[in-house]
Each structure stands twice: as structure tokens, then as C-alpha cells.
C-alpha atoms as a PDB file:
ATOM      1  CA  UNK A   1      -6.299   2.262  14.661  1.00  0.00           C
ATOM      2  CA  UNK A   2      -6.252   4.631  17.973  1.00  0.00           C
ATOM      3  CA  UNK A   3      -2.437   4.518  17.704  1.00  0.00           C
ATOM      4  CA  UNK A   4      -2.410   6.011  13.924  1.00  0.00           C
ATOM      5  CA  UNK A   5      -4.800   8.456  14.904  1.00  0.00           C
ATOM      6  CA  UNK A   6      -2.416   9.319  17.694  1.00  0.00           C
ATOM      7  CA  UNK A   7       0.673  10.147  15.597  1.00  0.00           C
ATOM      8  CA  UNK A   8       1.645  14.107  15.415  1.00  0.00           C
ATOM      9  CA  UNK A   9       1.348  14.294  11.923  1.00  0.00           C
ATOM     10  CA  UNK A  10      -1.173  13.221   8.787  1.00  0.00           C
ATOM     11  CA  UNK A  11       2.568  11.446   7.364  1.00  0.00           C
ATOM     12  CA  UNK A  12       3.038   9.270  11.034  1.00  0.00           C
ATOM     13  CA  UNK A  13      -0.356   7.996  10.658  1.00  0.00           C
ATOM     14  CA  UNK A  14       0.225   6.832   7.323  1.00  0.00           C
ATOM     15  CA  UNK A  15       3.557   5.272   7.621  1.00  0.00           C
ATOM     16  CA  UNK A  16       1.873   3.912  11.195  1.00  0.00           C
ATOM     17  CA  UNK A  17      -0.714   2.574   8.581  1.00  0.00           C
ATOM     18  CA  UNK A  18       1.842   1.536   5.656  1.00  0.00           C
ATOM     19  CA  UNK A  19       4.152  -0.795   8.899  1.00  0.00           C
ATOM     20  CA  UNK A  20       1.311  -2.343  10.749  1.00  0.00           C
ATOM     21  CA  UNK A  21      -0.079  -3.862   7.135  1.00  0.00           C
ATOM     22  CA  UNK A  22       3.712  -4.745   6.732  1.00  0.00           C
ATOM     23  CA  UNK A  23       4.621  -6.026   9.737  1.00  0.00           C
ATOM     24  CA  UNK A  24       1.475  -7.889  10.441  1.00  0.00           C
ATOM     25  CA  UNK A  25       1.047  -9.654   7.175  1.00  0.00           C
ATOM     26  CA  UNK A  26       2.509 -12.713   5.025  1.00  0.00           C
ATOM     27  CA  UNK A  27       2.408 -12.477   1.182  1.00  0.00           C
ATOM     28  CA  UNK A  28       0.986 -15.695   0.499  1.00  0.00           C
ATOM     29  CA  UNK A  29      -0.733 -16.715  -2.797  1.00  0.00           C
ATOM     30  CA  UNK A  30      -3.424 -19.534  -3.710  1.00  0.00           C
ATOM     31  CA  UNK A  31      -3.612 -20.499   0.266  1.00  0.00           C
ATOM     32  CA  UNK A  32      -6.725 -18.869   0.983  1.00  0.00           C
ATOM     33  CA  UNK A  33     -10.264 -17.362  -0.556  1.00  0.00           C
ATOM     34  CA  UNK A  34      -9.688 -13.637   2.188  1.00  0.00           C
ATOM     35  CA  UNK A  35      -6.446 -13.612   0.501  1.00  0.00           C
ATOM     36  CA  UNK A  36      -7.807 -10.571  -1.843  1.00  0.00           C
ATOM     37  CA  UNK A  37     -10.016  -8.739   0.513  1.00  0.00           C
ATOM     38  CA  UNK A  38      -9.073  -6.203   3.569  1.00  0.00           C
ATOM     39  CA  UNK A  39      -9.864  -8.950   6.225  1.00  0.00           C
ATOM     40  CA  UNK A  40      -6.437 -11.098   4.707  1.00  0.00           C
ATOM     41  CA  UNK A  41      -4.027  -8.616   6.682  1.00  0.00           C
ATOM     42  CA  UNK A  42      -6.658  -7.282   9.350  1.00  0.00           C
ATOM     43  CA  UNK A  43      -8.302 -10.713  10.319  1.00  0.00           C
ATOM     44  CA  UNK A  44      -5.646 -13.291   9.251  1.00  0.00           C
ATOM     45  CA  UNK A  45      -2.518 -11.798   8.742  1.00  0.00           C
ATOM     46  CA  UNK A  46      -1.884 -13.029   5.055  1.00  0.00           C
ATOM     47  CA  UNK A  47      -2.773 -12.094   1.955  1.00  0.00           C
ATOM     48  CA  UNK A  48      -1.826 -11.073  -1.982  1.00  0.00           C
ATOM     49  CA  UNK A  49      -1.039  -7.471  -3.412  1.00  0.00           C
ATOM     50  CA  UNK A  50      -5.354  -6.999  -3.469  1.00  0.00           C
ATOM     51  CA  UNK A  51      -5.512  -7.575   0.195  1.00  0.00           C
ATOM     52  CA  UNK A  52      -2.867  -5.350   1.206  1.00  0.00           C
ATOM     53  CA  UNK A  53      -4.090  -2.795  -0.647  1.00  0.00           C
ATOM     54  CA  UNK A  54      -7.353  -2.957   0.527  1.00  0.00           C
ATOM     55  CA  UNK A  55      -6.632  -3.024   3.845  1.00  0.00           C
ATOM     56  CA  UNK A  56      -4.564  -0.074   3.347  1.00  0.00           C
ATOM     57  CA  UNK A  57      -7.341   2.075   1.525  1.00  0.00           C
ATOM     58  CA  UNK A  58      -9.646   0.820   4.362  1.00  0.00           C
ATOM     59  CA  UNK A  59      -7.263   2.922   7.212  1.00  0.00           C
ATOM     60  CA  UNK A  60      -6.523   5.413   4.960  1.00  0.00           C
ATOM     61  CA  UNK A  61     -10.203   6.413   4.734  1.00  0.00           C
ATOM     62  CA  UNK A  62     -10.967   5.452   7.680  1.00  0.00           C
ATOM     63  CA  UNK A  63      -8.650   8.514   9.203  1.00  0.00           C
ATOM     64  CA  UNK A  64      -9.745  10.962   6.561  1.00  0.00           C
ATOM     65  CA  UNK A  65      -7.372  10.723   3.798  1.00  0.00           C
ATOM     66  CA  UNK A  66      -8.733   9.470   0.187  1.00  0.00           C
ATOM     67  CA  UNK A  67      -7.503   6.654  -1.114  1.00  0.00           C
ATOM     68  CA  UNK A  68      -8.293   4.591  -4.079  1.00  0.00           C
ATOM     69  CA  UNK A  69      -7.015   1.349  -4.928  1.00  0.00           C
ATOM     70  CA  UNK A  70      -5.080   1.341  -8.463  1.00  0.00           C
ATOM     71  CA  UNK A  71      -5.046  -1.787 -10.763  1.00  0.00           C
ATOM     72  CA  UNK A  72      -1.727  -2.247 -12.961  1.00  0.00           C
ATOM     73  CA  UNK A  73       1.223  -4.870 -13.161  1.00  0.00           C
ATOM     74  CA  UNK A  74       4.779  -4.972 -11.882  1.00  0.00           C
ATOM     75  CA  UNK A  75       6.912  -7.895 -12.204  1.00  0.00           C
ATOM     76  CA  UNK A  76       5.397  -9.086 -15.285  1.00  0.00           C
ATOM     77  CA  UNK A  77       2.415 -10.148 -13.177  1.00  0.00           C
ATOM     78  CA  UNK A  78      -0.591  -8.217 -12.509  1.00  0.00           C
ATOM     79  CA  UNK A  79      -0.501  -5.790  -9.125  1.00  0.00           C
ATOM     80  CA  UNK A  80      -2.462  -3.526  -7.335  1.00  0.00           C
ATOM     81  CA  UNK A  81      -1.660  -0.388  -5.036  1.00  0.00           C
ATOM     82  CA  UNK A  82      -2.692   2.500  -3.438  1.00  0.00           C
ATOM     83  CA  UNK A  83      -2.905   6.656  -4.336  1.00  0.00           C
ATOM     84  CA  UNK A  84      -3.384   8.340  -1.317  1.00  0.00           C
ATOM     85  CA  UNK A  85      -3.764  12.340  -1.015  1.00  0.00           C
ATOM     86  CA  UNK A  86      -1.805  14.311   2.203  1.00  0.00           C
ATOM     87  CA  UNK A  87      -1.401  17.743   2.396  1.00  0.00           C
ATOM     88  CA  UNK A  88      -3.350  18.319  -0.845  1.00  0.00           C
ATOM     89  CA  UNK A  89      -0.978  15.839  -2.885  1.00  0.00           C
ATOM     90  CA  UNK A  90      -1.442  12.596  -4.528  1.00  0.00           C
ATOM     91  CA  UNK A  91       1.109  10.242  -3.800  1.00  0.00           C
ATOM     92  CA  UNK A  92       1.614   5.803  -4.822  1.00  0.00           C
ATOM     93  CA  UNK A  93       1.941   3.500  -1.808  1.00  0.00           C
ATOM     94  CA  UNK A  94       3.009  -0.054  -2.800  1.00  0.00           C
ATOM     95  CA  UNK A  95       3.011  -1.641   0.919  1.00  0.00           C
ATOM     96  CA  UNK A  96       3.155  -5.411  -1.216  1.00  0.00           C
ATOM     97  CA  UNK A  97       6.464  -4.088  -2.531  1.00  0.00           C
ATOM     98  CA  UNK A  98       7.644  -2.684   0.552  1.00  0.00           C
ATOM     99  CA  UNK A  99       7.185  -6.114   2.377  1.00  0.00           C
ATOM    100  CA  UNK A 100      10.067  -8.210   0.480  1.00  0.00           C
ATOM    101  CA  UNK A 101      10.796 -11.550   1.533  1.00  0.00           C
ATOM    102  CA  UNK A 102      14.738 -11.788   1.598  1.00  0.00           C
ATOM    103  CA  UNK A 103      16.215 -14.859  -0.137  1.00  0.00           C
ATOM    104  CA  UNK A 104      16.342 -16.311   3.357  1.00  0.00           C
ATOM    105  CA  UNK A 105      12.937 -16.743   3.851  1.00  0.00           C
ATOM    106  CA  UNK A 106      13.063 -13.900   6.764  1.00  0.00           C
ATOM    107  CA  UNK A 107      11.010 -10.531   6.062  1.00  0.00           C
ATOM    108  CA  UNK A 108      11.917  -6.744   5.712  1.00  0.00           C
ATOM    109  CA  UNK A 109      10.063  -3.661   6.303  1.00  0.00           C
ATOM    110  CA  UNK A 110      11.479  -0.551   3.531  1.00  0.00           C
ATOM    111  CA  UNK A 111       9.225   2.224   2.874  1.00  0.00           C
ATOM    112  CA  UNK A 112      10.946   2.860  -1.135  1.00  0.00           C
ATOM    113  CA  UNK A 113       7.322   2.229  -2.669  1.00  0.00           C
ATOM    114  CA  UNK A 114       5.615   5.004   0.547  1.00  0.00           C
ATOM    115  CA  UNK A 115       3.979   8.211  -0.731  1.00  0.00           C
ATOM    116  CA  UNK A 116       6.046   8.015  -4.072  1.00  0.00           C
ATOM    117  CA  UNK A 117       5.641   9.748  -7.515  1.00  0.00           C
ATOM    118  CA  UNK A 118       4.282   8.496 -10.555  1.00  0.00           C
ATOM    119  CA  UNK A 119       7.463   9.079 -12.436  1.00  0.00           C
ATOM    120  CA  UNK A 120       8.910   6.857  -9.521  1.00  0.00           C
ATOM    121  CA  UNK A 121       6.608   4.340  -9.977  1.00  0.00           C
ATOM    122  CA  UNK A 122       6.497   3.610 -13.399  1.00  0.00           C
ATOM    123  CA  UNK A 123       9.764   2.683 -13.043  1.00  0.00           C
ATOM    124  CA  UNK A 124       8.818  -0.660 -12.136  1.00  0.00           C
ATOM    125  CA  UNK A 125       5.014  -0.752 -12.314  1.00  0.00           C
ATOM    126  CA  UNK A 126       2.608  -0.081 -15.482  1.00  0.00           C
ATOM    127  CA  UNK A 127      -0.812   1.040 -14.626  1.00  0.00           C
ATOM    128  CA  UNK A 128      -4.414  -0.723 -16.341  1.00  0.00           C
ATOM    129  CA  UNK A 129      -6.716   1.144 -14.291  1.00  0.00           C
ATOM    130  CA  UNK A 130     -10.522   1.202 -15.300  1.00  0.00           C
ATOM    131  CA  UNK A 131     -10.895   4.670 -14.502  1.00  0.00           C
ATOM    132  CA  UNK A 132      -8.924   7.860 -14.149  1.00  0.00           C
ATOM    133  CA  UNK A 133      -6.137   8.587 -11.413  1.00  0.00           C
ATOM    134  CA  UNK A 134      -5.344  11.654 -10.055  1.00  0.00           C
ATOM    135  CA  UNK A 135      -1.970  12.580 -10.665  1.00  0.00           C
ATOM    136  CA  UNK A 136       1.221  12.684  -8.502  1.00  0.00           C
ATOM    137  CA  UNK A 137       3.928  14.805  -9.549  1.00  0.00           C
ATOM    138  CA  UNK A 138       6.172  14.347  -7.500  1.00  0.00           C
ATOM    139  CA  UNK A 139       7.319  12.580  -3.663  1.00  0.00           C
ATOM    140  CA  UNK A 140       6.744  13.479  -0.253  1.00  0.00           C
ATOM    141  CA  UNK A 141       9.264  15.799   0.712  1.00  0.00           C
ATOM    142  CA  UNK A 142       8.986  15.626   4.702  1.00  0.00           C
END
């Protein structure tokens, strides 16, 4: 992760963080037994929601920010995501959700779910987590 840590700014090495998952993964379910853990996006380049946020914690930290994986659903289906804190603030990353695969088969990169609110979130998401979250009032205003 040299290039993250070469960004200006604590928000460029996130969002350097949030693409490279994105661009360097394939959501792909029941294919694989990595497709949970950090190694599906780093190692093999697919994985499910678990995997991508794992990975993404896994950066996160390792550049200094906290990050905790949160448990929840969206879609009906069970999901996970991240809460990462910049610049004092909690803010939801959902880098599954921001890696849609278009009706077409091809694949976008949208940063709608990056450093989000949790009024934003719950929009779309529900959270289950076993323990408490810190709380994120509002988005990153950059």
C-alpha cells in the first residue's frame, strides 16, 4: 500500500484504499472457501461482502485509521461493512455496494456507499452488530 500512503491527504488514501478493493475484485459467491477472509480481494481477486470488508479494515489499520467491520443486512440478505474514523469522525464505507455489476455483466466503480452517514445508510442497510458502533452523524464534507 506505498501508493495510499503516498496520497496528500488521510481522505486520498482511503478512497486509494476504497478503488483498489473495487477495482481489483469480483463479487463472487459459493466459488471459493477465501471468499470471506481479507486474502479473497488481496490474494485472489474475488470475494463476498465479508472479504471486502476485511480487506478494507486490514488497509485501513494498517495506515492508522480505526476501522471495525460492522455486521447487518441490505438487500434482504445479510451484509457486512466498514466504520472508519478520519479527522476525528466516524463514517460507513460499503465498498461491496460501491462495486455494482451493471445488467451487462461489465463492472462500475461509484463511491455513494464512501465515508457516509448512518442516517445515509440505513436507508438501505439495517445493522445486527454484536457489539456497539460508534456513531456517525453525518458525511464527509471534503
Amino acid at each position: 500500500m506505498a501508493e495510499a500512503k503516498a496520497k496528500p491527504n488521510d481522505y486520498e488514501k482511503l478512497k486509494y484504499v476504497h478503488d483498489w478493493i473495487i477495482n481489483n475484485t469480483r463479487y463472487i459467491q459459493g466459488d471459493t472457501d477465501f471468499e470471506s477472509e481479507a486474502d479473497g480481494p488481496v490474494v485472489y481477486g474475488k470475494a463476498i461482502c465479508e472479504g471486502y470488508s476485511k480487506a478494507f479494515m486490514y488497509f485501513a489499520q494498517s495506515l492508522g485509521f480505526p476501522c471495525v467491520c460492522v455486521i447487518g443486512g441490505a438487500g434482504g440478505t445479510g451484509h457486512m461493512w466498514n466504520m472508519v474514523k478520519i479527522g476525528g469522525q466516524w463514517y460507513n464505507v460499503d465498498a461491496t455496494w460501491d462495486d455494482p455489476v451493471m445488467s451487462d455483466g461489465s463492472q462500475m466503480l461509484r463511491h455513494r456507499y464512501f465515508l457516509i452517514s448512518d442516517s445515509e445508510l440505513r436507508k438501505d442497510h439495517s445493522v445486527n452488530n454484536p457489539f456497539a458502533l460508534p456513531s456517525a452523524p453525518q458525511s464527509y464534507a471534503q
